[in-house]
Protein backbone atom coordinates (compact mmCIF):
# COMPACT_ATOMS: atom_id res chain seq x y z
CA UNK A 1 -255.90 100.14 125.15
CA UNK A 2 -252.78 98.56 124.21
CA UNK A 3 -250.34 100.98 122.97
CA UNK A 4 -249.08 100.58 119.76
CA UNK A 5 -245.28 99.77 119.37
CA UNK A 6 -243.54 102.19 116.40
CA UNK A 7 -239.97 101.14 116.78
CA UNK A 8 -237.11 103.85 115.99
CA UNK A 9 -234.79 103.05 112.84
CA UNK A 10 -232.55 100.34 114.15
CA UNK A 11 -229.83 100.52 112.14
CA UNK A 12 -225.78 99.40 111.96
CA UNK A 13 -223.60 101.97 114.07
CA UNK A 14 -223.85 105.14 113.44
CA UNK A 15 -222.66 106.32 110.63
CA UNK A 16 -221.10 103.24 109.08
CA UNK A 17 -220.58 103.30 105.85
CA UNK A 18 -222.37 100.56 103.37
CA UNK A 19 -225.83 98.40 103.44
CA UNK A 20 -228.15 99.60 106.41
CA UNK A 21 -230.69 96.95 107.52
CA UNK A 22 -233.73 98.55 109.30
CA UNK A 23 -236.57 96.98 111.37
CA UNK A 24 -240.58 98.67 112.31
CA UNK A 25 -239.89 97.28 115.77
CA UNK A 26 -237.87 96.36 118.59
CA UNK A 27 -240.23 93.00 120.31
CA UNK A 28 -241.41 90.55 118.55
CA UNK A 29 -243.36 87.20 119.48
CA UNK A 30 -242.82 84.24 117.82
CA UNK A 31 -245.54 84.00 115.07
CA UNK A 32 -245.73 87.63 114.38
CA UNK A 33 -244.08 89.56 111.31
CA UNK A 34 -241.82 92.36 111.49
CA UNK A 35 -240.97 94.66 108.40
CA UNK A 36 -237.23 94.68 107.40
CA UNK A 37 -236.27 97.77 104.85
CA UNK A 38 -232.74 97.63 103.30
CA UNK A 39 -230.47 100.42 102.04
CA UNK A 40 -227.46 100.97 100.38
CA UNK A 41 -227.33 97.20 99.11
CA UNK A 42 -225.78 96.15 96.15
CA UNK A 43 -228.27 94.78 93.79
CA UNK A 44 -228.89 91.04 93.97
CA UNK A 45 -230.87 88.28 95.69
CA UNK A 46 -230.47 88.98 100.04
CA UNK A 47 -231.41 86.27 102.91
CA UNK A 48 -232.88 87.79 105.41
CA UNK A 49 -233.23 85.63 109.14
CA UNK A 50 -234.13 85.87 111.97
CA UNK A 51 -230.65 84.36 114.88
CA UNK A 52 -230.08 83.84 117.98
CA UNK A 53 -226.25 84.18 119.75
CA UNK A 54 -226.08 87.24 117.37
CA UNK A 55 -225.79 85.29 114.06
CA UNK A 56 -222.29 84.54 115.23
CA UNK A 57 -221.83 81.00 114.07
CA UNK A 58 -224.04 82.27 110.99
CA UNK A 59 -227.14 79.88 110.29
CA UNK A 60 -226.23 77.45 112.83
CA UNK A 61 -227.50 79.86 115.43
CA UNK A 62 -230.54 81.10 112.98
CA UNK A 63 -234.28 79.94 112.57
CA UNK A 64 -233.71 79.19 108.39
CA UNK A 65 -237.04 77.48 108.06
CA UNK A 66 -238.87 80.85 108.63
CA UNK A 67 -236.50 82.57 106.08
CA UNK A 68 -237.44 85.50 103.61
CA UNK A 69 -235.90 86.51 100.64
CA UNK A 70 -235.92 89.29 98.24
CA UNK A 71 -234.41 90.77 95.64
CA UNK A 72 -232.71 94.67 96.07
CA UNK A 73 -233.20 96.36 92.74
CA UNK A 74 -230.58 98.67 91.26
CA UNK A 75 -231.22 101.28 93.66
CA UNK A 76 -230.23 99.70 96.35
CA UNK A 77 -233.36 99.38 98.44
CA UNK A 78 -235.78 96.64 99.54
CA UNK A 79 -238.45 96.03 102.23
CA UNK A 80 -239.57 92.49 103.20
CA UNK A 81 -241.44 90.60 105.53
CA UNK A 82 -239.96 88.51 108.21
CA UNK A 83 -242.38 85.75 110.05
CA UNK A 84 -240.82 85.19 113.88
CA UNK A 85 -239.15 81.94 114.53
CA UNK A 86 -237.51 80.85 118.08
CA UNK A 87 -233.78 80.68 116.86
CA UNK A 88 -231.84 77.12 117.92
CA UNK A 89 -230.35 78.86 120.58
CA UNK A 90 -230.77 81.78 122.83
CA UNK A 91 -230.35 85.53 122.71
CA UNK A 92 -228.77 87.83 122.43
CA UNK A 93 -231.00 87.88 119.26
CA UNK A 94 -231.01 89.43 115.89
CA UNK A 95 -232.30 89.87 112.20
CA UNK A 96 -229.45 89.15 109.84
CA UNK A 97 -229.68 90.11 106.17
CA UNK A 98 -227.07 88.68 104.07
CA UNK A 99 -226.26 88.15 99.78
CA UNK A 100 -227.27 84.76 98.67
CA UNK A 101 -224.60 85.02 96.53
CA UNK A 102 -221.91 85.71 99.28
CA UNK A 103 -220.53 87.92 101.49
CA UNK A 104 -220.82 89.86 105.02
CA UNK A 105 -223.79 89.47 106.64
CA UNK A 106 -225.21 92.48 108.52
CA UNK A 107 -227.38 92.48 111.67
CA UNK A 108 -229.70 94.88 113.17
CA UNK A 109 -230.61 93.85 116.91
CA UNK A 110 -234.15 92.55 118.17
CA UNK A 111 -235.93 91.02 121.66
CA UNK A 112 -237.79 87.82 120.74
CA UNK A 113 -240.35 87.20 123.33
CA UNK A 114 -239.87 83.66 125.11
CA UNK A 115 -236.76 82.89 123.93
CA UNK A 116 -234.10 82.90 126.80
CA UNK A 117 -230.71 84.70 127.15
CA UNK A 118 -227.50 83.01 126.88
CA UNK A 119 -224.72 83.95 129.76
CA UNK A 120 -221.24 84.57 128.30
CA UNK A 121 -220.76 81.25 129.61
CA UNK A 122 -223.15 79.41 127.46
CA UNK A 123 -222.07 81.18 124.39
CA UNK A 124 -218.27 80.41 125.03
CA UNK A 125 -219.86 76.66 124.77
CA UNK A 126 -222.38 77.30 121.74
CA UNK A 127 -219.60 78.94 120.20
CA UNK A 128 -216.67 75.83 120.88
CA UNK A 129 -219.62 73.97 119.12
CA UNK A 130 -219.49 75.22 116.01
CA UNK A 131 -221.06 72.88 112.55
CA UNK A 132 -218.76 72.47 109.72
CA UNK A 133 -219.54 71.17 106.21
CA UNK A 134 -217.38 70.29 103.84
CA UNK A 135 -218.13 68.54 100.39
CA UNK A 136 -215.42 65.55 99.37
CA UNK A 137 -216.64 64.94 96.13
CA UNK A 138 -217.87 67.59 93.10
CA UNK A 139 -218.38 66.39 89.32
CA UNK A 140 -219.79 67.25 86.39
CA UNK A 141 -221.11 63.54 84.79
CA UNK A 142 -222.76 62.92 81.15
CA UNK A 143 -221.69 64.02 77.77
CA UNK A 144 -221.23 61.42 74.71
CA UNK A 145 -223.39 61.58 71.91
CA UNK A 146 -226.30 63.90 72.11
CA UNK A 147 -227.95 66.92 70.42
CA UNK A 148 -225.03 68.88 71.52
CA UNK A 149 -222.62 67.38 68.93
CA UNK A 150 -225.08 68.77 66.20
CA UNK A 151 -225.25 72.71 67.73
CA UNK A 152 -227.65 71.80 70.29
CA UNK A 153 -227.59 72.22 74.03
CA UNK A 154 -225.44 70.05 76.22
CA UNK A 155 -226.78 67.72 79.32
CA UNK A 156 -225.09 66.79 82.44
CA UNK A 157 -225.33 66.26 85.88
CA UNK A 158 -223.87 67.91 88.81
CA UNK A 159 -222.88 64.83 91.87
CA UNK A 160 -221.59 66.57 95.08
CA UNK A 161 -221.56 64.95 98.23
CA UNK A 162 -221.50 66.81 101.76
CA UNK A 163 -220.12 65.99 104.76
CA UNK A 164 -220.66 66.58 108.17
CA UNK A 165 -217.35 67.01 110.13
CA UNK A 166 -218.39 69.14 113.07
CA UNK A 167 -220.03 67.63 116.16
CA UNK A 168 -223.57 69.02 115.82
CA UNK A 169 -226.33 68.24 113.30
CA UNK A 170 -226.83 70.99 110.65
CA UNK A 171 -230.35 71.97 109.45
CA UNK A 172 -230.77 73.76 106.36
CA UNK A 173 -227.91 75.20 105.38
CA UNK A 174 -228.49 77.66 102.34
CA UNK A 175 -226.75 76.70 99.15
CA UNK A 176 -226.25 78.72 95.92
CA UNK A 177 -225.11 77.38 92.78
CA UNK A 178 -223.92 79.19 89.68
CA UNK A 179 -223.62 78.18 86.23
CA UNK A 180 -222.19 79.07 82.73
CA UNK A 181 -219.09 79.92 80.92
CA UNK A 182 -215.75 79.20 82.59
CA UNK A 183 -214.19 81.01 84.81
CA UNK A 184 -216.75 83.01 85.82
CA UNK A 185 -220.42 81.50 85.42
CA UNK A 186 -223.50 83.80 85.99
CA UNK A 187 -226.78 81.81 85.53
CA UNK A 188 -228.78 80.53 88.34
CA UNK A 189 -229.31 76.99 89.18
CA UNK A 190 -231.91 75.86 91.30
CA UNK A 191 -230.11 74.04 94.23
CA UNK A 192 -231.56 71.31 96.38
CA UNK A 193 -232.53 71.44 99.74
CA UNK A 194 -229.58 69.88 101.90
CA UNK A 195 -232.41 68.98 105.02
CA UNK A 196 -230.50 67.77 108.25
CA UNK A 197 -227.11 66.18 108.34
CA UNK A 198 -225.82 64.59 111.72
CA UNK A 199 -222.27 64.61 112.94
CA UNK A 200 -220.41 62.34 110.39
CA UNK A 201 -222.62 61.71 108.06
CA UNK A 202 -222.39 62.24 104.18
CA UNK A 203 -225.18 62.52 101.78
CA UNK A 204 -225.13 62.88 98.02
CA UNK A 205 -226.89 64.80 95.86
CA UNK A 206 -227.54 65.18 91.98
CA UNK A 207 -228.40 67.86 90.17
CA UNK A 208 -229.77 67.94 86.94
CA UNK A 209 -227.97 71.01 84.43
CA UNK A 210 -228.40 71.43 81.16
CA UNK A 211 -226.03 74.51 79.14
CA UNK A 212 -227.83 76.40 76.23
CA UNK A 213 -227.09 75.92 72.82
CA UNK A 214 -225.22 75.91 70.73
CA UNK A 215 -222.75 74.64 73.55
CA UNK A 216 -219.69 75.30 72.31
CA UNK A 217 -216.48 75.64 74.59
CA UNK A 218 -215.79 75.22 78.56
CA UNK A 219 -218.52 75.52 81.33
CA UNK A 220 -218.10 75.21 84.73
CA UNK A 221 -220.84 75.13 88.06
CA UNK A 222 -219.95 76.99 90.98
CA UNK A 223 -221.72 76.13 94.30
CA UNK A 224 -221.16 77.58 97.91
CA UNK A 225 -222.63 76.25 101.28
CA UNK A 226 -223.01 79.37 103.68
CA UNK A 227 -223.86 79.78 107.01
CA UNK A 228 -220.59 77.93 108.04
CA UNK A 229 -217.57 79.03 110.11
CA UNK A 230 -216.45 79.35 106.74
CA UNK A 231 -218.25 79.51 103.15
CA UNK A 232 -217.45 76.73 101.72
CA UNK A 233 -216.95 76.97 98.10
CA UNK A 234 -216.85 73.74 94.89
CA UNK A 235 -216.18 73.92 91.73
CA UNK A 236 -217.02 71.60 88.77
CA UNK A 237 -215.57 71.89 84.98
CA UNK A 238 -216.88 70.41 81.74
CA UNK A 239 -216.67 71.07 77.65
CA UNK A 240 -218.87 70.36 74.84
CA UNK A 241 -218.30 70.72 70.75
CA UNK A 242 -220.24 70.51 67.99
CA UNK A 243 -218.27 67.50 66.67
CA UNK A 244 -220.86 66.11 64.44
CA UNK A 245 -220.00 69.59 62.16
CA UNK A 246 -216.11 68.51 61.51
CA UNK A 247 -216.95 65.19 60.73
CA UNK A 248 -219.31 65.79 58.32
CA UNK A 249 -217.16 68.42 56.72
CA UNK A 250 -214.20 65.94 56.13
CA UNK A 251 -216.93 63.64 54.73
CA UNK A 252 -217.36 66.15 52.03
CA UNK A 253 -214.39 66.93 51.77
CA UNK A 254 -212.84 63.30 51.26
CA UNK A 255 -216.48 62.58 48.88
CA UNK A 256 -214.63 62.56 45.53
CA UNK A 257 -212.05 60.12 46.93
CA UNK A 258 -214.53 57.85 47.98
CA UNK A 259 -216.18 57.25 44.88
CA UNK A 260 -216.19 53.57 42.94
CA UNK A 261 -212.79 53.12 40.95
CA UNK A 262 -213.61 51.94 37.31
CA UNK A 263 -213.39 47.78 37.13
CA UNK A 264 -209.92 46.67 35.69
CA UNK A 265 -209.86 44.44 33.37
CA UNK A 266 -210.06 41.03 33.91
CA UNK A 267 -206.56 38.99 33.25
CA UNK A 268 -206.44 38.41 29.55
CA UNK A 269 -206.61 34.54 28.21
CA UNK A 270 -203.70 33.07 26.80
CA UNK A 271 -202.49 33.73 23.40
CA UNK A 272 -204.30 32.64 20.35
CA UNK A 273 -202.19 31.27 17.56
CA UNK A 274 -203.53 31.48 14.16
CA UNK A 275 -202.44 29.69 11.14
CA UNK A 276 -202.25 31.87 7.53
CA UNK A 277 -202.23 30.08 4.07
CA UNK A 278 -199.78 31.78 2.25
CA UNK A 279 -199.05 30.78 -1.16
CA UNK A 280 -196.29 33.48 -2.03
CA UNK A 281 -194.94 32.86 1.32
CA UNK A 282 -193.14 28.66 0.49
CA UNK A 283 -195.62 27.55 3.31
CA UNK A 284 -198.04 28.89 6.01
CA UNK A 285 -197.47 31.98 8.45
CA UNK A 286 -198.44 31.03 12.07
CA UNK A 287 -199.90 34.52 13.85
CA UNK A 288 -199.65 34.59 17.40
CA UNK A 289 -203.19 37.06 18.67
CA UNK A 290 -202.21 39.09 21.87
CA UNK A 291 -206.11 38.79 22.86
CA UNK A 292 -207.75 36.05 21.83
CA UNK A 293 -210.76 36.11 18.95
CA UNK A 294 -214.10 35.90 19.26
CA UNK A 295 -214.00 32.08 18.30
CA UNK A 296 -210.73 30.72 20.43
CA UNK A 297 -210.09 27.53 18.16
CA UNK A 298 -207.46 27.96 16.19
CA UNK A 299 -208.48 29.52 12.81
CA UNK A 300 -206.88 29.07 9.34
CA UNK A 301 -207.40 31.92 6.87
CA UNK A 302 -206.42 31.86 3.19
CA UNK A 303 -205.01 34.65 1.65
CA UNK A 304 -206.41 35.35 -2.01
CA UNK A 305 -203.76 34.97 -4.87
CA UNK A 306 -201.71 38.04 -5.05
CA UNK A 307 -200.25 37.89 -9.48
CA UNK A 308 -196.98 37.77 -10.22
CA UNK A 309 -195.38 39.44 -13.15
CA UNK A 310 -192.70 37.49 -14.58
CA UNK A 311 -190.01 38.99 -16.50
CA UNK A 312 -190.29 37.80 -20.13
CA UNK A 313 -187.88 35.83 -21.59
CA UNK A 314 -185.07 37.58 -23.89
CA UNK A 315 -185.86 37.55 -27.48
């Protein structure tokens, strides 16, 4: 009867201070599970893998495709299950749990059945080998005139292109992204899978991203490739504003102004001259009209006799 294997806590050096990453055994055969409990972990989303060459050139030497994740709650503990994977390179092997978010990665050691050791020699070379990522290009694209300049939520899209610069292919490397209010955003994006890129190569990717309304103000998307020699970090910036709501204020505002002006009168005629019969007068008056009469012929109007006294003659 095979004996059953109940592995002692394998834990970070005695004593240390900080996350603890624990294991239910010490051999493991590719296929098989093995049950990783965490301790002392700040809350947040972990990565937990299983590496060869001690995790030292961080997911180039793990098996990412048979990755778990989990989530440590706010008391700092967690237990997942790990499915064995060979690593891309030898042992010295190891389970490495590390933040998605960023930061140290810590390592509890394990023997991985089949999967040969590496002589100081051959990890000097896997170790002059080393993949490196970097990304040449990160923006933010879209905007113009949407629902966003009403209140609404604002649409764009995230373009960032990676490069390979090292001399061997990288496989999955794990990348977060972040977004929401500038400087520091919190939300999570859903990031896309960066598959295999060879030695040299670049590859672009879009993402779509859409900030909740009303969208008012700077945003920015934070991404970071780990696994690397080095994290590698990009940034992208963008603003929206309800402009649609200033506009149509000053429309309101300038609403009185823009109302029709009264016609102006139309250029008046030439003078009318009229001719008045004037008996008492020694001959006619001619009236010049400043606007001209219903009837623009010229018009003659008699005056009725207006009696004269006389003075009566002396006796």
């Amino acid at each position: 009867m095979k004996s059953v294997l109940v592995a002692s806590l394998a834990l970070l050096p005695l004593g240390a201070q900080g996350p603890t990453v624990e294991v239910d055994r010490q051999e493991v055969a590719p296929g098989q599970t093995v049950t990783v409990r965490l301790a002392g972990w700040p809350s947040g989303n972990v990565a937990i893998e299983l590496c060869g060459n001690e995790g030292r050139r961080g997911t180039a030497d793990c098996a990412v495709g048979s990755s778990a994740t989990t989530f440590v709650g706010p008391q700092g503990t967690a237990t997942a299950l790990l499915t064995v994977a060979k690593p891309p390179v030898g042992c010295p092997c190891v389970v490495s749990v590390r933040p998605v978010g960023g930061g140290q990665a810590r390592t509890v050691p394990i023997s991985v059945k089949g999967v040969r050791t590496l002589s100081e020699a051959q990890r000097a070379e896997a170790d002059a080998s080393t993949p490196s990522l970097t990304v040449t290009r990160v923006a933010l694209e879209g905007g113009g005139f949407s629902s966003a300049w009403f209140g609404g939520p604002a649409e764009r899209t995230l373009v960032f292109t990676v490069k390979n610069d090292g001399d061997l292919p990288v496989s999955d490397a794990p990348v977060t992204l972040a977004v929401g209010r500038a400087p520091d955003p919190t939300g999570i994006l859903t990031a896309p899978a960066l598959g295999t890129v060879e030695p040299g190569e670049s590859r672009t990717f879009r993402v779509p991203v859409k900030f909740g309304g009303p969208a008012f103000g700077s945003y920015q998307v934070r991404g970071q490739i780990e696994g690397q020699a080095r994290d590698v970090v990009f940034t992208a910036e963008t603003s929206s504003y309800p402009w649609a709501w200033p506009l149509l204020l000053l429309l309101l505002v300038a609403a009185p102004g823009l109302r029709r002006a009264p016609a102006r009168p139309a250029a008046s005629a030439a003078p009318t001259t009229a001719t008045v019969a004037c008996p008492h007068c020694g001959g006619d008056l001619h009236l010049t009209l400043a606007h001209p009469a219903p009837d623009t012929a010229e018009t003659t109007a008699v005056l009725p006799p207006v009696p004269v006294e006389r003075p009566s003659d002396p006796a």
